[in-house]
C-alpha atoms as a PDB file:
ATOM      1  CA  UNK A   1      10.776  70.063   4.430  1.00  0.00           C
ATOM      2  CA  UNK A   2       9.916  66.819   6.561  1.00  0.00           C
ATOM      3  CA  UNK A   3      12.748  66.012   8.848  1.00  0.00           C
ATOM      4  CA  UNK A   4      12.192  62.948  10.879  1.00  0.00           C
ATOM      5  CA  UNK A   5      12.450  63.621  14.990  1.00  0.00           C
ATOM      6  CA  UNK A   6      16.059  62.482  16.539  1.00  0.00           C
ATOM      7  CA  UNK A   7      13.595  63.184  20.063  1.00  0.00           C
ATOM      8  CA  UNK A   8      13.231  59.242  21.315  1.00  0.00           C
ATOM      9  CA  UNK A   9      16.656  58.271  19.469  1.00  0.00           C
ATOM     10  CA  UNK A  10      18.774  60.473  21.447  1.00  0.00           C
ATOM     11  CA  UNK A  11      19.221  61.477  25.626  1.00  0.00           C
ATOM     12  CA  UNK A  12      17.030  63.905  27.119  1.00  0.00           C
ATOM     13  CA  UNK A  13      20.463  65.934  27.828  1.00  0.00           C
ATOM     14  CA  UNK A  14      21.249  65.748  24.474  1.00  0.00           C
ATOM     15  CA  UNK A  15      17.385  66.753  23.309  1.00  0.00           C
ATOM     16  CA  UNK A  16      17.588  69.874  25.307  1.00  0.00           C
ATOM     17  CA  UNK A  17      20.969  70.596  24.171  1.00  0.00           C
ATOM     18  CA  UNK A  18      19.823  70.493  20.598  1.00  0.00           C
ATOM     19  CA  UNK A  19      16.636  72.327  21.287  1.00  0.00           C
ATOM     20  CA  UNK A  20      18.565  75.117  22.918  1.00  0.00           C
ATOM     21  CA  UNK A  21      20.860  75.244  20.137  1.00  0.00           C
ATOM     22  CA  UNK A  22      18.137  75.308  17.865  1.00  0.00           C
ATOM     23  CA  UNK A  23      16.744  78.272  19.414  1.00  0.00           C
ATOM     24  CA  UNK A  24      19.868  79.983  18.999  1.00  0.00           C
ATOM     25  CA  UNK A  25      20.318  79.863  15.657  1.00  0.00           C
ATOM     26  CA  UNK A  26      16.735  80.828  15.132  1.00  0.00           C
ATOM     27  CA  UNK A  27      17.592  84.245  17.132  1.00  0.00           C
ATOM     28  CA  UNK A  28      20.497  84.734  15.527  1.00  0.00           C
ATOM     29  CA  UNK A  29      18.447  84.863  12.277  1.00  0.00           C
ATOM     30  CA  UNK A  30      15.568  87.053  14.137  1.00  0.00           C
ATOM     31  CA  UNK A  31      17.896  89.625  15.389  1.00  0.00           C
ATOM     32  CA  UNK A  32      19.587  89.935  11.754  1.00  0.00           C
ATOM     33  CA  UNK A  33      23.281  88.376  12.660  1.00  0.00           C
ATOM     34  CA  UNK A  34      23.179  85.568   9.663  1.00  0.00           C
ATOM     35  CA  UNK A  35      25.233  85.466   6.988  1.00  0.00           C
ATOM     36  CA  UNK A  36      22.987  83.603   4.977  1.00  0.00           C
ATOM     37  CA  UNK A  37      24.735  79.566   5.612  1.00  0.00           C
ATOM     38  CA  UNK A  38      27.861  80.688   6.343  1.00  0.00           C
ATOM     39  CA  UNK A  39      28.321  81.307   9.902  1.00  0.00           C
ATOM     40  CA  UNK A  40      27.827  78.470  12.294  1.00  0.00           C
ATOM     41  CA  UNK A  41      27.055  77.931  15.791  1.00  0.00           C
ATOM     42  CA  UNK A  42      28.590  74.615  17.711  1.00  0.00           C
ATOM     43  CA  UNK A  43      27.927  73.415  20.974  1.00  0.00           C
ATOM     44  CA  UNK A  44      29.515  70.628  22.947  1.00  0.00           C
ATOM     45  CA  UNK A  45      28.164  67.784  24.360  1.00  0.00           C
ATOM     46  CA  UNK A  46      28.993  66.250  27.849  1.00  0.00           C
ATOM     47  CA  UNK A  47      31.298  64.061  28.117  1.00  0.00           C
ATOM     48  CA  UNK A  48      29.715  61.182  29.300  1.00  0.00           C
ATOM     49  CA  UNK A  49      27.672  61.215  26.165  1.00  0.00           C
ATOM     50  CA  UNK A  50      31.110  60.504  24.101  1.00  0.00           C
ATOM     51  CA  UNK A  51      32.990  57.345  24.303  1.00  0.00           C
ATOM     52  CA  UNK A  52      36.160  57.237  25.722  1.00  0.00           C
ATOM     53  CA  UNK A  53      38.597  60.570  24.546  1.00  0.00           C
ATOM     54  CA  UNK A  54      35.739  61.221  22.154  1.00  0.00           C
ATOM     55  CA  UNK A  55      34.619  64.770  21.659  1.00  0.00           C
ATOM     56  CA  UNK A  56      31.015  65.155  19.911  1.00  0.00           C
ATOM     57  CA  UNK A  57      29.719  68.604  18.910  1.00  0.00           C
ATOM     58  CA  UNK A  58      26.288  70.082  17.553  1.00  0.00           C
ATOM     59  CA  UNK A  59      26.226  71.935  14.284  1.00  0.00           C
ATOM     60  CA  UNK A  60      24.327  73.290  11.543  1.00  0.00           C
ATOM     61  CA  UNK A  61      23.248  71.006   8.598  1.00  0.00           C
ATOM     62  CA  UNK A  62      25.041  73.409   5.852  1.00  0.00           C
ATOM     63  CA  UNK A  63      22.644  74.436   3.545  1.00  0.00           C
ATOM     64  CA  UNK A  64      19.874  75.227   5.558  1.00  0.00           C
ATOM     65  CA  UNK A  65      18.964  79.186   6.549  1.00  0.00           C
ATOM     66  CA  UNK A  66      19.145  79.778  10.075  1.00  0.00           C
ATOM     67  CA  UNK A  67      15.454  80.303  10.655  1.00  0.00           C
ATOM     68  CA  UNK A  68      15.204  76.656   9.353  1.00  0.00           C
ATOM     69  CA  UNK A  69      17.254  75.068  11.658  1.00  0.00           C
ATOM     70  CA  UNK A  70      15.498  72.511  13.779  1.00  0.00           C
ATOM     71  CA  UNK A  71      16.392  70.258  17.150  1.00  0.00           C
ATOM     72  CA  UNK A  72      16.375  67.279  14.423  1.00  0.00           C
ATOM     73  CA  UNK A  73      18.327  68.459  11.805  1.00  0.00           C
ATOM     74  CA  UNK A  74      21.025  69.654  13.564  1.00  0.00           C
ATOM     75  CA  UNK A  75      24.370  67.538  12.499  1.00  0.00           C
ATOM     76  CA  UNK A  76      26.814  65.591  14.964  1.00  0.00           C
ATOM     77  CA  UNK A  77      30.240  65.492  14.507  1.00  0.00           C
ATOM     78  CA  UNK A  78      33.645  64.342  16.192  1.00  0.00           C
ATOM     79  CA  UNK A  79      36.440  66.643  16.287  1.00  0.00           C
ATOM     80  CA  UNK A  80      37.284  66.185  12.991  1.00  0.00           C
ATOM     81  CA  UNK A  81      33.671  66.800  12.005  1.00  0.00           C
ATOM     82  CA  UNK A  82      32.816  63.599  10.751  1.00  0.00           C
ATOM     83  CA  UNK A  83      29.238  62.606  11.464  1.00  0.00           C
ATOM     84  CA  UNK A  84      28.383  60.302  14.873  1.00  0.00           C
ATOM     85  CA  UNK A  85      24.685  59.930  13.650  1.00  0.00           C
ATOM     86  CA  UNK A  86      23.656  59.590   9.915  1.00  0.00           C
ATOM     87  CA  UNK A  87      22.579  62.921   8.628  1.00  0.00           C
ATOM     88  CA  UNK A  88      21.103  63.589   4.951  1.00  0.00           C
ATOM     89  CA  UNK A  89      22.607  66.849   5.268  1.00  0.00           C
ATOM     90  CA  UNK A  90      26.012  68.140   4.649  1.00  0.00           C
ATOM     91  CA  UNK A  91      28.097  69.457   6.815  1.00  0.00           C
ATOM     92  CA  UNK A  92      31.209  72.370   5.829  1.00  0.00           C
ATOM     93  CA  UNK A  93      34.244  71.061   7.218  1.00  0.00           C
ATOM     94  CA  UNK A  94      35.735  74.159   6.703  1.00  0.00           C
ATOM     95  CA  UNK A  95      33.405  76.344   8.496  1.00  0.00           C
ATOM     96  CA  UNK A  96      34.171  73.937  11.553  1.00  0.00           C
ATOM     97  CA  UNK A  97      37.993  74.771  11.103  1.00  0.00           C
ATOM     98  CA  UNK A  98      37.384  77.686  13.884  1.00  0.00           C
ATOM     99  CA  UNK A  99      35.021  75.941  16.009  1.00  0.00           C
ATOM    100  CA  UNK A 100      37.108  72.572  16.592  1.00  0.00           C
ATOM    101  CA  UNK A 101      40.119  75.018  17.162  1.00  0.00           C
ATOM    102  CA  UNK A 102      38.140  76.947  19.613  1.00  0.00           C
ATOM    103  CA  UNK A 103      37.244  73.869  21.317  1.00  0.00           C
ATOM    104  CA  UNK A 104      40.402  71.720  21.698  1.00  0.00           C
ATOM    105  CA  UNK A 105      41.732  74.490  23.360  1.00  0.00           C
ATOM    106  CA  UNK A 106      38.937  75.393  25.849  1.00  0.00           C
ATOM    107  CA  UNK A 107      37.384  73.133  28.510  1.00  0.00           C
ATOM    108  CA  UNK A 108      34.844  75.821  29.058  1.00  0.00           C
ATOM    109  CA  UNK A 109      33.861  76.121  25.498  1.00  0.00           C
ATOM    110  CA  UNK A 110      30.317  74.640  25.476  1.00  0.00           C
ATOM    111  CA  UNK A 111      28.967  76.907  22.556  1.00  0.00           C
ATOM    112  CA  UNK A 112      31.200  79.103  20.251  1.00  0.00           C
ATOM    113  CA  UNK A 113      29.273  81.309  17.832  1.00  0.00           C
ATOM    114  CA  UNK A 114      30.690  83.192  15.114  1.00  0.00           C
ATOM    115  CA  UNK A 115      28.697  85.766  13.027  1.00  0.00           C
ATOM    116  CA  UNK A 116      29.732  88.188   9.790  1.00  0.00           C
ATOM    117  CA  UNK A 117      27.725  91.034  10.326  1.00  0.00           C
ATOM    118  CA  UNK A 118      27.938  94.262   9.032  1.00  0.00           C
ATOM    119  CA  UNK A 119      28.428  96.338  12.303  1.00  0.00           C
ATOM    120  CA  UNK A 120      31.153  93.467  13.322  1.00  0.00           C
ATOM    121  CA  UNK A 121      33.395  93.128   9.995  1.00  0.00           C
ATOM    122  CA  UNK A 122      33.325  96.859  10.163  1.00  0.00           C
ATOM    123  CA  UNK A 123      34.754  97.514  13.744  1.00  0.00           C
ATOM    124  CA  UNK A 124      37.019  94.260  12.905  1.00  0.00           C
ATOM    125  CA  UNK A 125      38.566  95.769   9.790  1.00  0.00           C
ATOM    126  CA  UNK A 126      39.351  99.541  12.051  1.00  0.00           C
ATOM    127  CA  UNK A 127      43.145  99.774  13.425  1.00  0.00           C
ATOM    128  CA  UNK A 128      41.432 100.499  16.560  1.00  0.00           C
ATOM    129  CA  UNK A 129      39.406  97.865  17.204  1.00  0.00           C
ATOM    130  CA  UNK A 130      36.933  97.936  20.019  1.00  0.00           C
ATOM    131  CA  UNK A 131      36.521 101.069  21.704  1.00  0.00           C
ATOM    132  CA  UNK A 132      35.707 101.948  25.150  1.00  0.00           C
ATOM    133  CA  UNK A 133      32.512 104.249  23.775  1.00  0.00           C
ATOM    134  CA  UNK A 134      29.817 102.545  25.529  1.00  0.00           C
ATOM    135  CA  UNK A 135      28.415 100.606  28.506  1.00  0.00           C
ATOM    136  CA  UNK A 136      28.585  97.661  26.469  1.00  0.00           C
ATOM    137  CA  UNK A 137      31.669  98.060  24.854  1.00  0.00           C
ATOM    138  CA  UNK A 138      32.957  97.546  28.639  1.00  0.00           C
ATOM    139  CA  UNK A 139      31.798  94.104  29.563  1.00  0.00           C
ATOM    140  CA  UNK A 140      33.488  93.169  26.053  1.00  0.00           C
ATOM    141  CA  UNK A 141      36.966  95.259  26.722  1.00  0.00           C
ATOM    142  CA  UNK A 142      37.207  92.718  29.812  1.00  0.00           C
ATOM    143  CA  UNK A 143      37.831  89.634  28.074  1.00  0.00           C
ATOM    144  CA  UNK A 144      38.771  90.729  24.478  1.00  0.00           C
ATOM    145  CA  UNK A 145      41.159  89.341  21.915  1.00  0.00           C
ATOM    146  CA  UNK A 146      42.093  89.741  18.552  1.00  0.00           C
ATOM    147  CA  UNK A 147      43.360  87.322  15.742  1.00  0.00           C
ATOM    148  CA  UNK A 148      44.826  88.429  12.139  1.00  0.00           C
ATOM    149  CA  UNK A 149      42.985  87.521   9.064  1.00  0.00           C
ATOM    150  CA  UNK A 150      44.760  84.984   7.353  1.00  0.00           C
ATOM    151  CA  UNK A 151      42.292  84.034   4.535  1.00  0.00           C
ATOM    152  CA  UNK A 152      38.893  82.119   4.931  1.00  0.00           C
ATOM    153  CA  UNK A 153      39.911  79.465   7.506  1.00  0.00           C
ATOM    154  CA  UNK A 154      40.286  76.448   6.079  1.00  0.00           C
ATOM    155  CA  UNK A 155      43.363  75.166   7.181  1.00  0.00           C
ATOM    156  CA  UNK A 156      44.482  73.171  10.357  1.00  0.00           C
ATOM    157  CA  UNK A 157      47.807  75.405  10.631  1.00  0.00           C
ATOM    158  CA  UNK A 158      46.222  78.742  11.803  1.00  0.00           C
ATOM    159  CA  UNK A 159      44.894  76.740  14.423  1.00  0.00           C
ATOM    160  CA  UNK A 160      47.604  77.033  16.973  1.00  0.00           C
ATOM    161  CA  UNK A 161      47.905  80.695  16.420  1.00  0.00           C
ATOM    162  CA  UNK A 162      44.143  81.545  16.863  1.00  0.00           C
ATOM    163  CA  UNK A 163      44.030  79.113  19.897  1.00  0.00           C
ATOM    164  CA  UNK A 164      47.423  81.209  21.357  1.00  0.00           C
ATOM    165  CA  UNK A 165      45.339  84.523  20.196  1.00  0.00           C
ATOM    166  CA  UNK A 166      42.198  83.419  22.163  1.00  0.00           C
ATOM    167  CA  UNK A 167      43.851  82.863  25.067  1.00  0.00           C
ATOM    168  CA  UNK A 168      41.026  82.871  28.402  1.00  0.00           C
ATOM    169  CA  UNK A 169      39.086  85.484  26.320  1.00  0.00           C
ATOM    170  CA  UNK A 170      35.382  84.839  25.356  1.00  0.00           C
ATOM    171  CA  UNK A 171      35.711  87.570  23.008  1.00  0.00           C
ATOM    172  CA  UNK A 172      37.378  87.282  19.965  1.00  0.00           C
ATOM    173  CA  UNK A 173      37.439  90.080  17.284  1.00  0.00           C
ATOM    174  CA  UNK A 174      38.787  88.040  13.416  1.00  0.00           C
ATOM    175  CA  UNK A 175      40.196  91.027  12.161  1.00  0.00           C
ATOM    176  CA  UNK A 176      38.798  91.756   8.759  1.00  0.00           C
ATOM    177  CA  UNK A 177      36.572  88.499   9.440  1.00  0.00           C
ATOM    178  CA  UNK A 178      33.779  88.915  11.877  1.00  0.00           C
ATOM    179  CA  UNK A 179      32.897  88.007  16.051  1.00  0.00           C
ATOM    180  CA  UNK A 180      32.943  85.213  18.108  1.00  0.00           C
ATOM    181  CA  UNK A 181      31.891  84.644  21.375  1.00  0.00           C
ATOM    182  CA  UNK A 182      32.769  81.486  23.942  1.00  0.00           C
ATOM    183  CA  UNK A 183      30.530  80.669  26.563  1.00  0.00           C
ATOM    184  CA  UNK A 184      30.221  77.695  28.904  1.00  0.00           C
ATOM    185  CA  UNK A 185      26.897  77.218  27.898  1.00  0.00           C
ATOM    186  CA  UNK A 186      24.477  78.286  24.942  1.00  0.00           C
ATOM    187  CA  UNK A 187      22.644  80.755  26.699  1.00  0.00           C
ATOM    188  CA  UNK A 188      26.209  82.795  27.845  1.00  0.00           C
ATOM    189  CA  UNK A 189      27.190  82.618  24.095  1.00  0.00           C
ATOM    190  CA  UNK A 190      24.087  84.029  22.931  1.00  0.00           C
ATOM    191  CA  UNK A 191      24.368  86.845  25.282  1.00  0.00           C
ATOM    192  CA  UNK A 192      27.934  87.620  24.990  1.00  0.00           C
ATOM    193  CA  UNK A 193      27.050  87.964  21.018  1.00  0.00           C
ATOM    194  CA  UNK A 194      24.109  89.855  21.747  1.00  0.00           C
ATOM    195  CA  UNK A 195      26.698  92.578  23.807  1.00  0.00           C
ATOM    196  CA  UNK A 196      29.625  92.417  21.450  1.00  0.00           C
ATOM    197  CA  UNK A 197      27.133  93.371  18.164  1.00  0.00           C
ATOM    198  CA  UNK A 198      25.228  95.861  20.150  1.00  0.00           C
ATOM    199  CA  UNK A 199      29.057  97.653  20.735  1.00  0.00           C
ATOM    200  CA  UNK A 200      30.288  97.680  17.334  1.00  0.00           C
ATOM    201  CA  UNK A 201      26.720  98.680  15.894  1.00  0.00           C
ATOM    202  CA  UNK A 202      27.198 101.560  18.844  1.00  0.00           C
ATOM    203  CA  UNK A 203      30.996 102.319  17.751  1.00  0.00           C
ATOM    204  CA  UNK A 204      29.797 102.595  14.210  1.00  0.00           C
ATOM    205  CA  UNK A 205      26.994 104.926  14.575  1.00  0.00           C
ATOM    206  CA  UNK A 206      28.787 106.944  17.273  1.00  0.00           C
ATOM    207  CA  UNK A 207      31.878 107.638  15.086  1.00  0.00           C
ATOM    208  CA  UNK A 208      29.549 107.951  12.422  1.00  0.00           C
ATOM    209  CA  UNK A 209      28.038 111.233  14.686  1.00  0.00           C
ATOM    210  CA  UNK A 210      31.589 113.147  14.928  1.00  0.00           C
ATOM    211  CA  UNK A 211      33.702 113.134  17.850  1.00  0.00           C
ATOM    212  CA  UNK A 212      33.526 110.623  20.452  1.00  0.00           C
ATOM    213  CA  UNK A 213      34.267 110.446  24.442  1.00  0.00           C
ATOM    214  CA  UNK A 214      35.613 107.634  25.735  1.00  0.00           C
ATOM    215  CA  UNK A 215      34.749 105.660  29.113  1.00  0.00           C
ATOM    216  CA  UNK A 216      37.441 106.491  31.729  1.00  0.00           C
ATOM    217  CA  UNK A 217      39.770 103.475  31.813  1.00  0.00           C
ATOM    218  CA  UNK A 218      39.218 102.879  35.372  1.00  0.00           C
ATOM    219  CA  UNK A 219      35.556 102.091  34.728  1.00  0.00           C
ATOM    220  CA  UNK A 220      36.166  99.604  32.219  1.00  0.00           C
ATOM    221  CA  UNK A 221      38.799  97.744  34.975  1.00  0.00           C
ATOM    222  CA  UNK A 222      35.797  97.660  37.064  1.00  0.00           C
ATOM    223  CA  UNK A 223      33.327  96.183  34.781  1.00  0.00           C
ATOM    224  CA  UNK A 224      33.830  92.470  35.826  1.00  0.00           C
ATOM    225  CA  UNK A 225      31.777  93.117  39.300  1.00  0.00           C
ATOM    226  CA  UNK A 226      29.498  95.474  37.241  1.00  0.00           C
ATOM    227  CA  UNK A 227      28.620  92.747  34.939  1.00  0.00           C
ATOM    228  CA  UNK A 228      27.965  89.996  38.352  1.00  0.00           C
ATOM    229  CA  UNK A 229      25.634  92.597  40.094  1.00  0.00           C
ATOM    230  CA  UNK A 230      23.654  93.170  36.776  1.00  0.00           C
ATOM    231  CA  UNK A 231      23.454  89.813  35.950  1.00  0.00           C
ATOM    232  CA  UNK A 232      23.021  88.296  39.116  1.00  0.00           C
ATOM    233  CA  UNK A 233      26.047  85.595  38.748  1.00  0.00           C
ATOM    234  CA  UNK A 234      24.001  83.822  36.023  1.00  0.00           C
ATOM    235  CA  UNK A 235      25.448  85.054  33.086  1.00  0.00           C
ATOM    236  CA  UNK A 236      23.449  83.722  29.849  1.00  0.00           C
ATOM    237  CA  UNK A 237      20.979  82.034  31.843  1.00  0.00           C
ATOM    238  CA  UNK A 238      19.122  85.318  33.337  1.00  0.00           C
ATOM    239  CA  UNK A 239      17.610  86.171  30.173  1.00  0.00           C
ATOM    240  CA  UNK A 240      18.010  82.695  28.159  1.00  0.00           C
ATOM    241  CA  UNK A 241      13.962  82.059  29.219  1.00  0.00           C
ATOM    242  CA  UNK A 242      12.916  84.857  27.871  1.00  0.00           C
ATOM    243  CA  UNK A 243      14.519  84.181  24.200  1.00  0.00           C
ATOM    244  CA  UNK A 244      13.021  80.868  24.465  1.00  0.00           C
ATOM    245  CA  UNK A 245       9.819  82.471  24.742  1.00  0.00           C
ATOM    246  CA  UNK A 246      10.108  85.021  22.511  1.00  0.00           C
ATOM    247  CA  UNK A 247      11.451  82.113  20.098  1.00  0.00           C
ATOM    248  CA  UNK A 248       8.303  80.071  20.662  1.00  0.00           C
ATOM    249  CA  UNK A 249       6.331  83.515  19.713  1.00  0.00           C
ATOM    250  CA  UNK A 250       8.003  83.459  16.524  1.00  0.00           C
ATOM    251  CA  UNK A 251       8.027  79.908  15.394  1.00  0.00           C
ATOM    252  CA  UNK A 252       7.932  76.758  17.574  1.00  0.00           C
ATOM    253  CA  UNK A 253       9.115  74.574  14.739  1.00  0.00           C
ATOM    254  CA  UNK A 254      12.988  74.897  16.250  1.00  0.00           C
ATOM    255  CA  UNK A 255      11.834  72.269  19.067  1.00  0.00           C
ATOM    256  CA  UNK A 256      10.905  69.175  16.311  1.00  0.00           C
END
């Protein structure tokens, strides 16, 4: 599939922001979190690359399997996700339903990823929800929230109650539904997806083993410094390079 390169009709900030959102989606299809087309991944561009109370986003070209995705053919949209820049591809308003909720709401929200995997529609669909079994279960207990399922989202009225669910969380369980994770910036996204699949494919598979112990409580109030020492304050960006590596390993395609 030829798709022409966007690379000398665009900014260089918004080049890199599509490459790294390229990558993204390619890792979420190399570490097995894709739903086929149906999950999407949006990030936000700056400001100063809008017009005046404009919002533009990044997001997939519906249709297209995430290991396709490339800098090019990803789709932008306004806040109402109709397209900025002439696209031959579709986009699914309805799959940006979440997203453009997510973002209305949240300053911070530079990338919001949502995934339906097995491991996370599982743990979502538990009375119980996340549970403190794990190291990594931790770092998501500290900035977790939960919405009800009310159907696939396609309509503007659950907005206001999954914005009021969200809260300051970057953590959002859809009960019955799947993940998401907010982050300021692709990388932090990635990586906060990365922990909260790793815990529910942990819950599962613990559970799955017969009785569990739980992490004392006062551990998991503690985690917030944990997670600056390990990380060194940088969040996403410590181990961003190396997916971007390991990406280019697998297929540099993402970056035309």
């Amino acid at each position: 599939m030829h798709i022409p390169s966007l690379k000398d009709k665009v900014s260089p900030e918004e080049w890199q922001l599509r490459v790294d959102l390229a990558a993204c989606y390619r890792m979420v299809a190399a570490y097995g979190w894709s739903d086929l087309v149906f999950t999407h991944i949006s990030a936000k561009l700056p400001s100063s690359l809008c017009g005046p109370g404009e919002h533009h986003f990044l997001i997939n070209p519906y249709g297209l399997m995430f290991d396709e995705i490339t800098a090019s053919s990803l789709v932008k949209v306004d806040q109402h996700c109709n397209k900025v820049i002439d696209s031959p591809f579709p986009v699914n308003p309805a799959g940006f339903v979440i997203h453009s909720a997510v973002h209305e709401v949240r300053e911070d929200a530079g990338c919001v990823l949502h995934t339906h995997t097995r491991a996370g529609v599982a743990v979502s669909a538990q009375q119980c929800g996340v549970l403190p079994l794990s190291q990594q279960s931790t770092f998501v207990l500290a900035s977790l929230a939960y919405h009800a399922y009310e159907g696939v989202a396609i309509r503007d009225d659950e907005k206001a109650r999954l914005q009021a669910d969200l809260g300051t969380a970057n953590f959002l369980m859809l009960r019955n539904h799947g993940l998401l994770t907010v982050g300021k910036t692709i990388a932090d996204a990635f990586l906060s997806m990365y922990t909260f699949e790793s815990t529910c494919q942990i819950q599962i598979g613990a559970q799955a083993g017969g009785a569990v112990t739980h992490v004392d409580p006062r551990i998991v109030h503690g985690v917030a410094e944990s997670m600056r020492v390990q990380t060194g304050g940088l969040g996403g960006a410590f181990v961003w390079p190396s997916l971007i590596r390991k990406a280019d390993r697998l297929d540099p395609s993402y970056k035309t």
